[in-house]
C-alpha atoms as a PDB file:
ATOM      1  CA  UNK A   1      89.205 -16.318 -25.893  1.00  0.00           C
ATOM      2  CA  UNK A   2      85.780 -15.396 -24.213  1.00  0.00           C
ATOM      3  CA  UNK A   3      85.100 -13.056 -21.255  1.00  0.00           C
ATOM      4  CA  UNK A   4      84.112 -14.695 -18.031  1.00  0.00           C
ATOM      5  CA  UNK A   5      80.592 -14.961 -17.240  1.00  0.00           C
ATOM      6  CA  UNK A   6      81.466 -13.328 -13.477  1.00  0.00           C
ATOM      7  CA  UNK A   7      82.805 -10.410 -16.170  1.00  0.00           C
ATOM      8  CA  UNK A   8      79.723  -9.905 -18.176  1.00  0.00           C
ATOM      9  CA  UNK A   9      77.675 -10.376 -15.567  1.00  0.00           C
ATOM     10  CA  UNK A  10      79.234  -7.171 -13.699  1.00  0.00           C
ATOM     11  CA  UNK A  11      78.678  -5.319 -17.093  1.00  0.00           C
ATOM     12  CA  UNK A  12      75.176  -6.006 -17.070  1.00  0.00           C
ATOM     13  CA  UNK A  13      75.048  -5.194 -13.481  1.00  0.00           C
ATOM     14  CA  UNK A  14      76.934  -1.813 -14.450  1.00  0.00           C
ATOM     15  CA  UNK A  15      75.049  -0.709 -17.160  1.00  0.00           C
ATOM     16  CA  UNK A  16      71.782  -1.779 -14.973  1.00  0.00           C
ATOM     17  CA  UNK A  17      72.375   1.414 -12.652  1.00  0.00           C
ATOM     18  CA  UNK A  18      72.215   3.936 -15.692  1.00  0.00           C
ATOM     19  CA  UNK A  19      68.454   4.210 -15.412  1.00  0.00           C
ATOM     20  CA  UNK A  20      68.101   4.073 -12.016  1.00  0.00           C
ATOM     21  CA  UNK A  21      70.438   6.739 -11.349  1.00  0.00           C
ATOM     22  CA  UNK A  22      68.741   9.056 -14.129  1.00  0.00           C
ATOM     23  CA  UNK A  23      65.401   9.005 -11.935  1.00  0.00           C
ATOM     24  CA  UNK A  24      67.399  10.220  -8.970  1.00  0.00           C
ATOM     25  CA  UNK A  25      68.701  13.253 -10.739  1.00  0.00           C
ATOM     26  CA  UNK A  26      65.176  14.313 -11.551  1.00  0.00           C
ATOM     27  CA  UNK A  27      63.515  16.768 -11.986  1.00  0.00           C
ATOM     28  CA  UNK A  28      66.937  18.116 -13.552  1.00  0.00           C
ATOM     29  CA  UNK A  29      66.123  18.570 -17.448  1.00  0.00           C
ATOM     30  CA  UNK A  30      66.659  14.894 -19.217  1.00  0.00           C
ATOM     31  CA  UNK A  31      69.163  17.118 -21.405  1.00  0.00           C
ATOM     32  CA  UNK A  32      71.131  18.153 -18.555  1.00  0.00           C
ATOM     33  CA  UNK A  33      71.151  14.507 -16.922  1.00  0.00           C
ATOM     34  CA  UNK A  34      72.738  12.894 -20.591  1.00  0.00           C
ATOM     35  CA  UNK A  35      74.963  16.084 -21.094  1.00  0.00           C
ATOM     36  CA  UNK A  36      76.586  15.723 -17.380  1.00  0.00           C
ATOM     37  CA  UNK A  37      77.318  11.921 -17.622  1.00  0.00           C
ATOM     38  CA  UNK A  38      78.602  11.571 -20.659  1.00  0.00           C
ATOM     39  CA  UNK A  39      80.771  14.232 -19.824  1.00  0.00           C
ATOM     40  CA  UNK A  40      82.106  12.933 -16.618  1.00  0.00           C
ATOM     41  CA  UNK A  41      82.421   9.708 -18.120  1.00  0.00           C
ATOM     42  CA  UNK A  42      84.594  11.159 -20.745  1.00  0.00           C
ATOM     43  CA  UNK A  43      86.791  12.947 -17.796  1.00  0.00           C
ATOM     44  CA  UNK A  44      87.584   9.566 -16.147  1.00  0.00           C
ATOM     45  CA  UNK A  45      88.060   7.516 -19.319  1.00  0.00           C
ATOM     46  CA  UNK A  46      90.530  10.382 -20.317  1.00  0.00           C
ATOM     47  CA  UNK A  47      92.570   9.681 -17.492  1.00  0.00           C
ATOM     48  CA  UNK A  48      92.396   6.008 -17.297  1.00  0.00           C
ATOM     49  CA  UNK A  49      93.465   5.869 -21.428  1.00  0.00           C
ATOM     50  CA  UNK A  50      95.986   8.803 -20.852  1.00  0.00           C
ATOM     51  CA  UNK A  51      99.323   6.434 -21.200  1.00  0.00           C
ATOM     52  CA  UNK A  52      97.373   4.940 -24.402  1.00  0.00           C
ATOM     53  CA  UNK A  53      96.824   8.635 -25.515  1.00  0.00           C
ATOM     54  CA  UNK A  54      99.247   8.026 -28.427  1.00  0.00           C
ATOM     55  CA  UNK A  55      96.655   5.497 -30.228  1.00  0.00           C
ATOM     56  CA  UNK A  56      94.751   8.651 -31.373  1.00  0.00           C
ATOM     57  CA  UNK A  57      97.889  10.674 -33.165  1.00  0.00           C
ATOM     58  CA  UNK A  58      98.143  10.236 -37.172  1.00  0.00           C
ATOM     59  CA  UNK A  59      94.718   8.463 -37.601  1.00  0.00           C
ATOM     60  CA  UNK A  60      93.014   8.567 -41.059  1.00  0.00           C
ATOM     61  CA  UNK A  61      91.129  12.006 -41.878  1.00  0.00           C
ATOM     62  CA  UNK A  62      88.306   8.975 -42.261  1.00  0.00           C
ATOM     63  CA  UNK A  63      88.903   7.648 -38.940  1.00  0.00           C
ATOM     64  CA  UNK A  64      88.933  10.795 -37.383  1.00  0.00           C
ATOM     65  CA  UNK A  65      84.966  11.693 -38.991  1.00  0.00           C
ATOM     66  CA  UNK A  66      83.604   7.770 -37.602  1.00  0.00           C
ATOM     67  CA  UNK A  67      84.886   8.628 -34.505  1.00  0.00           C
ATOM     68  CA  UNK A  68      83.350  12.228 -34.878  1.00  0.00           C
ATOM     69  CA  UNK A  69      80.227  10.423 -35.881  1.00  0.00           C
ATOM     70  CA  UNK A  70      80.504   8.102 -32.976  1.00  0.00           C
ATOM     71  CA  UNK A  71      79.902  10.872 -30.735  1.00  0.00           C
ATOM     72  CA  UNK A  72      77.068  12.308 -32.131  1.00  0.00           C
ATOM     73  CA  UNK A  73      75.561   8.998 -32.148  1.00  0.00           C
ATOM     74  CA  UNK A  74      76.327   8.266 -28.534  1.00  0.00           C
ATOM     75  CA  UNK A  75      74.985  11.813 -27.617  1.00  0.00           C
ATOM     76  CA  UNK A  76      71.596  10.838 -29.430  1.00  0.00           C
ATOM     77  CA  UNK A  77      71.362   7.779 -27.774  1.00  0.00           C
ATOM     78  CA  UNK A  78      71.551   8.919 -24.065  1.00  0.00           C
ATOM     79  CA  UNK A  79      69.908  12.259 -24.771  1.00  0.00           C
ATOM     80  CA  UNK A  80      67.142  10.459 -26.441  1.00  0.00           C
ATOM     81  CA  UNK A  81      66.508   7.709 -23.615  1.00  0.00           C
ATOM     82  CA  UNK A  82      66.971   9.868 -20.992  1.00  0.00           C
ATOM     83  CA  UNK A  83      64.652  11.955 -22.055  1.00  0.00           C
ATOM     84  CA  UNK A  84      62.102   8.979 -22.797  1.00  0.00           C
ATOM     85  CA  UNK A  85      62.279   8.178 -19.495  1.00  0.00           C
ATOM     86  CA  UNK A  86      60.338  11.383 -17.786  1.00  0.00           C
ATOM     87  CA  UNK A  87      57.479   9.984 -19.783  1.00  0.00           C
ATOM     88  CA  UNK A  88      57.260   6.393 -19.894  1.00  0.00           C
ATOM     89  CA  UNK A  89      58.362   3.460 -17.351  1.00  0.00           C
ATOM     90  CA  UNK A  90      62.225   2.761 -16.819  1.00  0.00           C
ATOM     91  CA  UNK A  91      60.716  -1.024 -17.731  1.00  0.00           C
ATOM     92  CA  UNK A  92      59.269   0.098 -20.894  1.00  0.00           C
ATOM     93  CA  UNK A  93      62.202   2.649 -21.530  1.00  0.00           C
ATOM     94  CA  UNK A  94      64.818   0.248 -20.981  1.00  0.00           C
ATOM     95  CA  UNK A  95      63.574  -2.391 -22.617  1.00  0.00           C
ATOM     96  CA  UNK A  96      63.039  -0.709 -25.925  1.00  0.00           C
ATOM     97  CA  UNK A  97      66.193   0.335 -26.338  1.00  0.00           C
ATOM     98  CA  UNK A  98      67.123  -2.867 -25.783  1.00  0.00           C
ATOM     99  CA  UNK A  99      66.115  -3.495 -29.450  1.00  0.00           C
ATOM    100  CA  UNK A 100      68.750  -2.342 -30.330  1.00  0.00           C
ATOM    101  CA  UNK A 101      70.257  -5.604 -31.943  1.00  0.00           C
ATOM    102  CA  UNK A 102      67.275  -5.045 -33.867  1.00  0.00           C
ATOM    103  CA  UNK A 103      68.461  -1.996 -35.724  1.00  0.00           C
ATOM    104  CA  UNK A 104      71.714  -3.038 -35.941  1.00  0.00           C
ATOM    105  CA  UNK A 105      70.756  -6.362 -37.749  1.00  0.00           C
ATOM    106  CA  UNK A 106      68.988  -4.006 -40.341  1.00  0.00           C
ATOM    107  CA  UNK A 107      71.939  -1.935 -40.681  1.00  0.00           C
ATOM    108  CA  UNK A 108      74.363  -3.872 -40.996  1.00  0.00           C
ATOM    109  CA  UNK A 109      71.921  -5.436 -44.051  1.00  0.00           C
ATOM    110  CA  UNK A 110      72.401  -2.019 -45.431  1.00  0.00           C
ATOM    111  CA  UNK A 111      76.065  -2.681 -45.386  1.00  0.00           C
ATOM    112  CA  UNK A 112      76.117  -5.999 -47.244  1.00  0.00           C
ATOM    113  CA  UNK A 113      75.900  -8.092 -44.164  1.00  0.00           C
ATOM    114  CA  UNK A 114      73.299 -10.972 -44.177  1.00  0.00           C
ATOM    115  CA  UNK A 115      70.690 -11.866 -41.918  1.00  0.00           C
ATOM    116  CA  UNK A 116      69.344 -15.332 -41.410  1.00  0.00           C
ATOM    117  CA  UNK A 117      65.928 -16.370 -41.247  1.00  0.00           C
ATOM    118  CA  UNK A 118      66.393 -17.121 -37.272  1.00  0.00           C
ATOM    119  CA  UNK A 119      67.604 -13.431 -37.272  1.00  0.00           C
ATOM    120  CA  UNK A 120      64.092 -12.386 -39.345  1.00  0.00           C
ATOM    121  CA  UNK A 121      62.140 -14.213 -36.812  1.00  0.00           C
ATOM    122  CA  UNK A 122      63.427 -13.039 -33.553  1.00  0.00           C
ATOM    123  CA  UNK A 123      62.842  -9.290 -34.691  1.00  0.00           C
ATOM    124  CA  UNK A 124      59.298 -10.111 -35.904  1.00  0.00           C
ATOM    125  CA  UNK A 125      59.103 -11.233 -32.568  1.00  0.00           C
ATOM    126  CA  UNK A 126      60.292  -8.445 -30.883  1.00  0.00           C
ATOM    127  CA  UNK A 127      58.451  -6.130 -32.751  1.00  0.00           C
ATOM    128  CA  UNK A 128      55.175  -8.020 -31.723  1.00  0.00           C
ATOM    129  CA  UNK A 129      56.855  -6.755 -28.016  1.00  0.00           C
ATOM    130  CA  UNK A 130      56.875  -3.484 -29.230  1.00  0.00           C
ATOM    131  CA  UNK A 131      54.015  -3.497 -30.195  1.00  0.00           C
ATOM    132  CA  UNK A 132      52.402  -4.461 -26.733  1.00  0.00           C
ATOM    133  CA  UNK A 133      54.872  -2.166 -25.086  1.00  0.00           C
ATOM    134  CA  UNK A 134      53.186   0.716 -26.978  1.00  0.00           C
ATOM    135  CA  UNK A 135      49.403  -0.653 -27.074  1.00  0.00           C
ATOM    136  CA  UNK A 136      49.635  -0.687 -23.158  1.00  0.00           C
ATOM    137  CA  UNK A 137      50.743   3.384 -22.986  1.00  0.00           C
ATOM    138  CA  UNK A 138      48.899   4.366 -25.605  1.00  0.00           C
ATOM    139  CA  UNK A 139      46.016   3.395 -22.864  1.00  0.00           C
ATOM    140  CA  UNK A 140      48.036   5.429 -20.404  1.00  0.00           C
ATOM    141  CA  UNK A 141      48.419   8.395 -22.430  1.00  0.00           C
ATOM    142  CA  UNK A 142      50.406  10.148 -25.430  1.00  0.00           C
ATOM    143  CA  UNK A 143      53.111  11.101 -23.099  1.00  0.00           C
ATOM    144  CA  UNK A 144      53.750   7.207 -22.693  1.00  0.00           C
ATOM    145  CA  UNK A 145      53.855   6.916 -26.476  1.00  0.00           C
ATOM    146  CA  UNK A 146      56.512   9.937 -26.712  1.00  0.00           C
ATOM    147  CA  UNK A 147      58.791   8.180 -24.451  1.00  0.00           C
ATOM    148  CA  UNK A 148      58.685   5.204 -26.519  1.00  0.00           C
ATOM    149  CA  UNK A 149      59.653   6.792 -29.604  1.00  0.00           C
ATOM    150  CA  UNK A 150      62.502   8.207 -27.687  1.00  0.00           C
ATOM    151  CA  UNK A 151      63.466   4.992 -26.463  1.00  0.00           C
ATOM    152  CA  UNK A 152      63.727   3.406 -29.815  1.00  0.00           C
ATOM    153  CA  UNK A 153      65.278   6.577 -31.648  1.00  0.00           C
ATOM    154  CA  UNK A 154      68.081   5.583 -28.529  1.00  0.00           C
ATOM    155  CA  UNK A 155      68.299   2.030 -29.093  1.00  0.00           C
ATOM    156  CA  UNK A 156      68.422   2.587 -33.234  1.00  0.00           C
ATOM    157  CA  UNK A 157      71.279   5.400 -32.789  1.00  0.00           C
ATOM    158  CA  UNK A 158      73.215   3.339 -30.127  1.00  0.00           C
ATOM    159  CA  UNK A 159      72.720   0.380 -32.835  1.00  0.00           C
ATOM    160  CA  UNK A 160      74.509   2.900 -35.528  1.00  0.00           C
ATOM    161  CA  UNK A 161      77.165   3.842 -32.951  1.00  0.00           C
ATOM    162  CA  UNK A 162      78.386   0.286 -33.099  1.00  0.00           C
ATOM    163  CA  UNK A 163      78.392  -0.299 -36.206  1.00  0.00           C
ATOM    164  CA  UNK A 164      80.262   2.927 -37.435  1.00  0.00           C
ATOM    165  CA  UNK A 165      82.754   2.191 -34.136  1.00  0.00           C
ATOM    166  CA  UNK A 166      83.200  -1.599 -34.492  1.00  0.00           C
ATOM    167  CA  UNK A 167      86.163  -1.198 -37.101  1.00  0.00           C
ATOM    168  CA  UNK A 168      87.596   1.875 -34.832  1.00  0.00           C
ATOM    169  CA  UNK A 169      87.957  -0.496 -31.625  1.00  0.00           C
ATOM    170  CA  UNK A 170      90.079  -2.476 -33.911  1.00  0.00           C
ATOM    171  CA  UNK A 171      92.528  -0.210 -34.401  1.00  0.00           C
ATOM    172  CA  UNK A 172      92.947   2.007 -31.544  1.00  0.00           C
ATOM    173  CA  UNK A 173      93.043   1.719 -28.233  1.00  0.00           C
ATOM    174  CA  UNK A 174      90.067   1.194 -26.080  1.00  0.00           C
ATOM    175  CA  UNK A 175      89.954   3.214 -23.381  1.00  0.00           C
ATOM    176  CA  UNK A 176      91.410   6.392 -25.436  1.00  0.00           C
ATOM    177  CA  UNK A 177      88.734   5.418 -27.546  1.00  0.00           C
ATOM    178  CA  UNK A 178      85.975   6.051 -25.698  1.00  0.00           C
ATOM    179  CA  UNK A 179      87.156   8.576 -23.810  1.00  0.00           C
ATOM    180  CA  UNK A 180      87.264  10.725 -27.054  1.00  0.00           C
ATOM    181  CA  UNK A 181      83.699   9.479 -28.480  1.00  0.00           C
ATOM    182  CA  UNK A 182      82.800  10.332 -24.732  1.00  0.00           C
ATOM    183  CA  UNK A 183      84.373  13.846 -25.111  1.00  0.00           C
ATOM    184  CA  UNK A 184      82.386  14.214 -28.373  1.00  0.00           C
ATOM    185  CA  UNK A 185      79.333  13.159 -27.133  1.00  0.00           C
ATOM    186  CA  UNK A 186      79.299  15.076 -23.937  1.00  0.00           C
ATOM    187  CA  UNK A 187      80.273  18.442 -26.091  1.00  0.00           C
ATOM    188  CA  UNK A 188      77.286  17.936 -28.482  1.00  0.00           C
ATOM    189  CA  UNK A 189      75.157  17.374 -25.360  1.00  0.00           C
ATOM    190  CA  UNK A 190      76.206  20.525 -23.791  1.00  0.00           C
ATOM    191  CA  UNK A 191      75.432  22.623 -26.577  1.00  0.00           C
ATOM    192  CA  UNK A 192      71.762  21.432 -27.120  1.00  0.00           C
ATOM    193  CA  UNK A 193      71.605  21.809 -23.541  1.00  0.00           C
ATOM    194  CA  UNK A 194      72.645  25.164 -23.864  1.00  0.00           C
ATOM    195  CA  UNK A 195      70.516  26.113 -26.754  1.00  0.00           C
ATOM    196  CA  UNK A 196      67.302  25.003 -24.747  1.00  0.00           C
ATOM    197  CA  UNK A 197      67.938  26.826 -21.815  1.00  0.00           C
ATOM    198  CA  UNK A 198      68.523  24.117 -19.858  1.00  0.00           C
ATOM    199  CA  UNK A 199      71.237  24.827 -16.689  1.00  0.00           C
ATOM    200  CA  UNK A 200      74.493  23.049 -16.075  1.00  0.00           C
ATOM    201  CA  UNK A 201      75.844  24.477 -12.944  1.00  0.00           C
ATOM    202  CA  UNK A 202      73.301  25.537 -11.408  1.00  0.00           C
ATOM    203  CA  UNK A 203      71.517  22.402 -10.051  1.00  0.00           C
ATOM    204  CA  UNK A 204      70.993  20.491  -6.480  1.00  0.00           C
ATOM    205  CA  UNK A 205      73.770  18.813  -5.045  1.00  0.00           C
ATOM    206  CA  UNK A 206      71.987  15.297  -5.775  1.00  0.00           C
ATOM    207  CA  UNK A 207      71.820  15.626  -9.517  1.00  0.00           C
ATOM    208  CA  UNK A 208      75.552  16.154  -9.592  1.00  0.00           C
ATOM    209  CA  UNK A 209      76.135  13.002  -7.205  1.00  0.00           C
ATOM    210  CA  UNK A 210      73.493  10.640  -9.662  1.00  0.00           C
ATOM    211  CA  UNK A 211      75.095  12.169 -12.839  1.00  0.00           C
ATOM    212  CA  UNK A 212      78.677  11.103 -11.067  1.00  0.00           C
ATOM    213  CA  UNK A 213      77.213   7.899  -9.961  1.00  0.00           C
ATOM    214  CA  UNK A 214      75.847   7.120 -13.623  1.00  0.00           C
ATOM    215  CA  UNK A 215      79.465   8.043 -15.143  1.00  0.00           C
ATOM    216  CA  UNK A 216      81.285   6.390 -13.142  1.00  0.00           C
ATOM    217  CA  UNK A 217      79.482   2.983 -12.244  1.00  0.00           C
ATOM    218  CA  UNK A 218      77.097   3.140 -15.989  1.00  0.00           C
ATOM    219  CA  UNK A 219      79.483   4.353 -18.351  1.00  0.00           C
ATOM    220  CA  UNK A 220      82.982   3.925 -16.961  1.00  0.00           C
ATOM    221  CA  UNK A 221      82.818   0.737 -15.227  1.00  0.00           C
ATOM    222  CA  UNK A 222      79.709  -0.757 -17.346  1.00  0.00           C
ATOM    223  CA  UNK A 223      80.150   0.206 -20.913  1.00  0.00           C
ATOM    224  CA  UNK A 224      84.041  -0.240 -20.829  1.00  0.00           C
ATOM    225  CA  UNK A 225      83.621  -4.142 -19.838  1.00  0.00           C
ATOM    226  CA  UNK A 226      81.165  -4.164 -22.326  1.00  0.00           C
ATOM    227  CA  UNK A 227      83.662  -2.823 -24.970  1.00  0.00           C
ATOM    228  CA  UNK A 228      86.037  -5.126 -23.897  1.00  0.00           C
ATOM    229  CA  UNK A 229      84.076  -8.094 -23.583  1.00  0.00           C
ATOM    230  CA  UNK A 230      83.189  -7.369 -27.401  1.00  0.00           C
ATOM    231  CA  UNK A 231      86.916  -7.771 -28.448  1.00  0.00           C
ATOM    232  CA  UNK A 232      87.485 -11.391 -26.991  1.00  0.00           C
ATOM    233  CA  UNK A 233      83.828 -13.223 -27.065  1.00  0.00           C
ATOM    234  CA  UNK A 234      81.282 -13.482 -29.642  1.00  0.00           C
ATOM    235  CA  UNK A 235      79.363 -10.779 -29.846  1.00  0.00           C
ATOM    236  CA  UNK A 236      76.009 -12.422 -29.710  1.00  0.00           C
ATOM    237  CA  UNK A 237      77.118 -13.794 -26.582  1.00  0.00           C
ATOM    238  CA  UNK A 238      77.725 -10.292 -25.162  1.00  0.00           C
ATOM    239  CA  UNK A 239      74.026  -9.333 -26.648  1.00  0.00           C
ATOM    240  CA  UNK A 240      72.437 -12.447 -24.872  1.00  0.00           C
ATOM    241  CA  UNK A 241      74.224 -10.808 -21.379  1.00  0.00           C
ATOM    242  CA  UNK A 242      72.757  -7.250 -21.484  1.00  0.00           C
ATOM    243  CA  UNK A 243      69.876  -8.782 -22.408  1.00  0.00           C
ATOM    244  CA  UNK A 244      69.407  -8.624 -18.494  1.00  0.00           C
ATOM    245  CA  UNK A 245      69.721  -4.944 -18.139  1.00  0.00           C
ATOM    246  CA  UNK A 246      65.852  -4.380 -18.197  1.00  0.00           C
ATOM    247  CA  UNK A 247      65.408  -6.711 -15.481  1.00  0.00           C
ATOM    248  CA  UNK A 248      68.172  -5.445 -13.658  1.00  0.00           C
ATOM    249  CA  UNK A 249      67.107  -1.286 -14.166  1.00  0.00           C
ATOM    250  CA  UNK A 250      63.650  -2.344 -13.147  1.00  0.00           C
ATOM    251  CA  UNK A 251      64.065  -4.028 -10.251  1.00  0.00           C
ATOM    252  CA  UNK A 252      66.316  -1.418  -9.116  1.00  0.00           C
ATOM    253  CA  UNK A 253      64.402   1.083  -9.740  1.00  0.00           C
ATOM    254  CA  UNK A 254      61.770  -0.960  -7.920  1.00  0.00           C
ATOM    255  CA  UNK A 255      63.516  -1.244  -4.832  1.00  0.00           C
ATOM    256  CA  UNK A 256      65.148   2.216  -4.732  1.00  0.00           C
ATOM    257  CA  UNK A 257      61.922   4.233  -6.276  1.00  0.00           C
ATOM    258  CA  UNK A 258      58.666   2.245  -5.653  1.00  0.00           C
ATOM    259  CA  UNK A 259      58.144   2.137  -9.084  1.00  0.00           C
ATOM    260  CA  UNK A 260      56.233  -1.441 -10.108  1.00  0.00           C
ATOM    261  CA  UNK A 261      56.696  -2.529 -13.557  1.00  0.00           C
ATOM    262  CA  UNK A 262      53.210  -2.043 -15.472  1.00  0.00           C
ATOM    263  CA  UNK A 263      51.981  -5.540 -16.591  1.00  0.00           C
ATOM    264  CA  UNK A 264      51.931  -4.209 -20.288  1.00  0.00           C
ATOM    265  CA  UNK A 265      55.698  -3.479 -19.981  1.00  0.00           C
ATOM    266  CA  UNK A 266      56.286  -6.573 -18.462  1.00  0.00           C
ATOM    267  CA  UNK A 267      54.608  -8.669 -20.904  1.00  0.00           C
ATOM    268  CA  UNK A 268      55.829  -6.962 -23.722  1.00  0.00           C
ATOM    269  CA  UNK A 269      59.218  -6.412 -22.715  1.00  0.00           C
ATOM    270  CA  UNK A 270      59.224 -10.481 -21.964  1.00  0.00           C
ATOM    271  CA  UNK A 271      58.137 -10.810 -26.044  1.00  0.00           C
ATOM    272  CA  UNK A 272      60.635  -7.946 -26.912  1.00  0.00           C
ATOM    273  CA  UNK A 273      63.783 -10.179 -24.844  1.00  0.00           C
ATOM    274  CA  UNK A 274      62.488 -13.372 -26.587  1.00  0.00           C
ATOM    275  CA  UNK A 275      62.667 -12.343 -29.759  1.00  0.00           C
ATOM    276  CA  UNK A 276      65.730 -10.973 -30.085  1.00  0.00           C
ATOM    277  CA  UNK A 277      67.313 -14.618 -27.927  1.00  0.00           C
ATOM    278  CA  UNK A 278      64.998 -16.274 -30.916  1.00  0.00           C
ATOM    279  CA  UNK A 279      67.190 -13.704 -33.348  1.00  0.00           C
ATOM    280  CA  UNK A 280      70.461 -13.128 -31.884  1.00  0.00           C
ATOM    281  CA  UNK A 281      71.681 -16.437 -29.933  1.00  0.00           C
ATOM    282  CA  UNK A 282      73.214 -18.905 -31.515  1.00  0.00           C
ATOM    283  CA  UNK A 283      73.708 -22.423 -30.422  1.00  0.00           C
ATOM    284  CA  UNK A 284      77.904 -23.230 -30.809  1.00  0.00           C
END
């Protein structure tokens, strides 16, 4: 059975805000942004998953540590690209971490798994992307470069969250799932927030409402389909779909911010997108 494209396409359309909404909560600390969606997320997922509650009781002392794991990973990942994006592009943000079929081809190589030659190509390709992606800030400045090494340290730990989760979203329930990895994730953001100083309840009105907007439409709404859709339809299917997330964060961000992709991004995020079609989609 495969998810409906009108399904996928809402996903992408979710996830698409996540960025977007992040700009709109600045100049709140990028810590503070991650640490207040992720835990708002987790708040409505609990609630949604609390009849399917029960999945979590009497799991594996092993379970219990990937899912533990899980969380930190997901915490890395959206404190890491948050933060990249106070100093490079959402376009060039976004669509680095959209590599991150990249890293979890080389992973899952690490595991045993094996990857073609189509697979070797499309992330030589993309890392030609990357590699224009960073050429253009490095003209704009080290801060450019910084955010780019955030963005891929976010698309290479949300890579490892999948791969340590995939057997997990076998097993137990989805929405209790990720409400707990959300829980996790949020905690571990809170404390580094914490331990930097950065403030949690003391911030304007409108970071609250974009942090709110980001859990609920972002994570909630876009990451759960997502999820889902990864259950019932091949999952290089579901890769080729958020494939459109950069195009959909920029143009948002576009329309809602002013803020014109630079050509370098757009060029290399172009290369970056092609490789990883070249790579990742298979013809049935």
């Amino acid at each position: 059975m495969k998810a409906g494209p009108a399904k996928l396409a809402g996903a992408v359309l979710a996830i698409s805000t996540g960025a977007p909404f992040a700009r709109w909560a600045a100049p709140a600390p990028a810590i503070a942004i991650a640490a207040l969606r992720v835990a708002m997320a987790s708040v409505l997922l609990g609630v949604a998953g609390w009849r399917e509650r029960g999945g979590l009781r009497g799991l594996a002392r092993r379970d219990q540590g990937l899912i533990a794991l899980s969380g930190a990973l997901l915490a890395l990942h959206f404190g890491s690209w948050i933060a990249s994006l106070s100093f490079t592009s959402t376009a060039a943000s976004v669509a680095l971490v959209c590599t991150n079929p990249i890293f979890a081809a080389l992973f899952g190589r690490l595991l045993g798994d094996t990857v073609t030659p189509r697979e070797l190509g499309g992330i030589a390709i993309a890392a030609g992307g990357c590699a224009v992606l960073a050429g253009g800030d490095y003209s704009a400045g080290g801060d450019a470069l910084i955010g780019d090494g955030l963005a891929l340290v976010g698309a290479a730990s949300a890579a490892a969250y999948l791969v340590v989760g995939r057997r997990l979203r076998g097993s137990v329930p989805l929405l209790p799932y990720l409400g707990a990895v959300n829980a996790i994730a949020g905690g571990c953001l809170a404390i580094a927030a914490l331990a930097v100083g950065a403030d949690l309840g003391g911030l304007p009105l409108h970071v609250y409402g974009a942090c709110a907007g980001a859990a609920l439409v972002a994570s909630f709404v876009g990451h759960t389909l997502l999820n889902a859709a990864v259950r019932v339809t091949p999952t290089h299917l579901v890769a080729l779909a958020v494939l459109g997330e950069p195009i959909g964060s920029s143009l948002i961000t576009w329309a809602a911010f002013g803020e014109q992709p630079p050509i370098h991004a757009a060029a290399g995020g172009a290369v970056v997108l092609l490789g990883i079609a070249v790579g990742f989609v298979r013809r049935g």
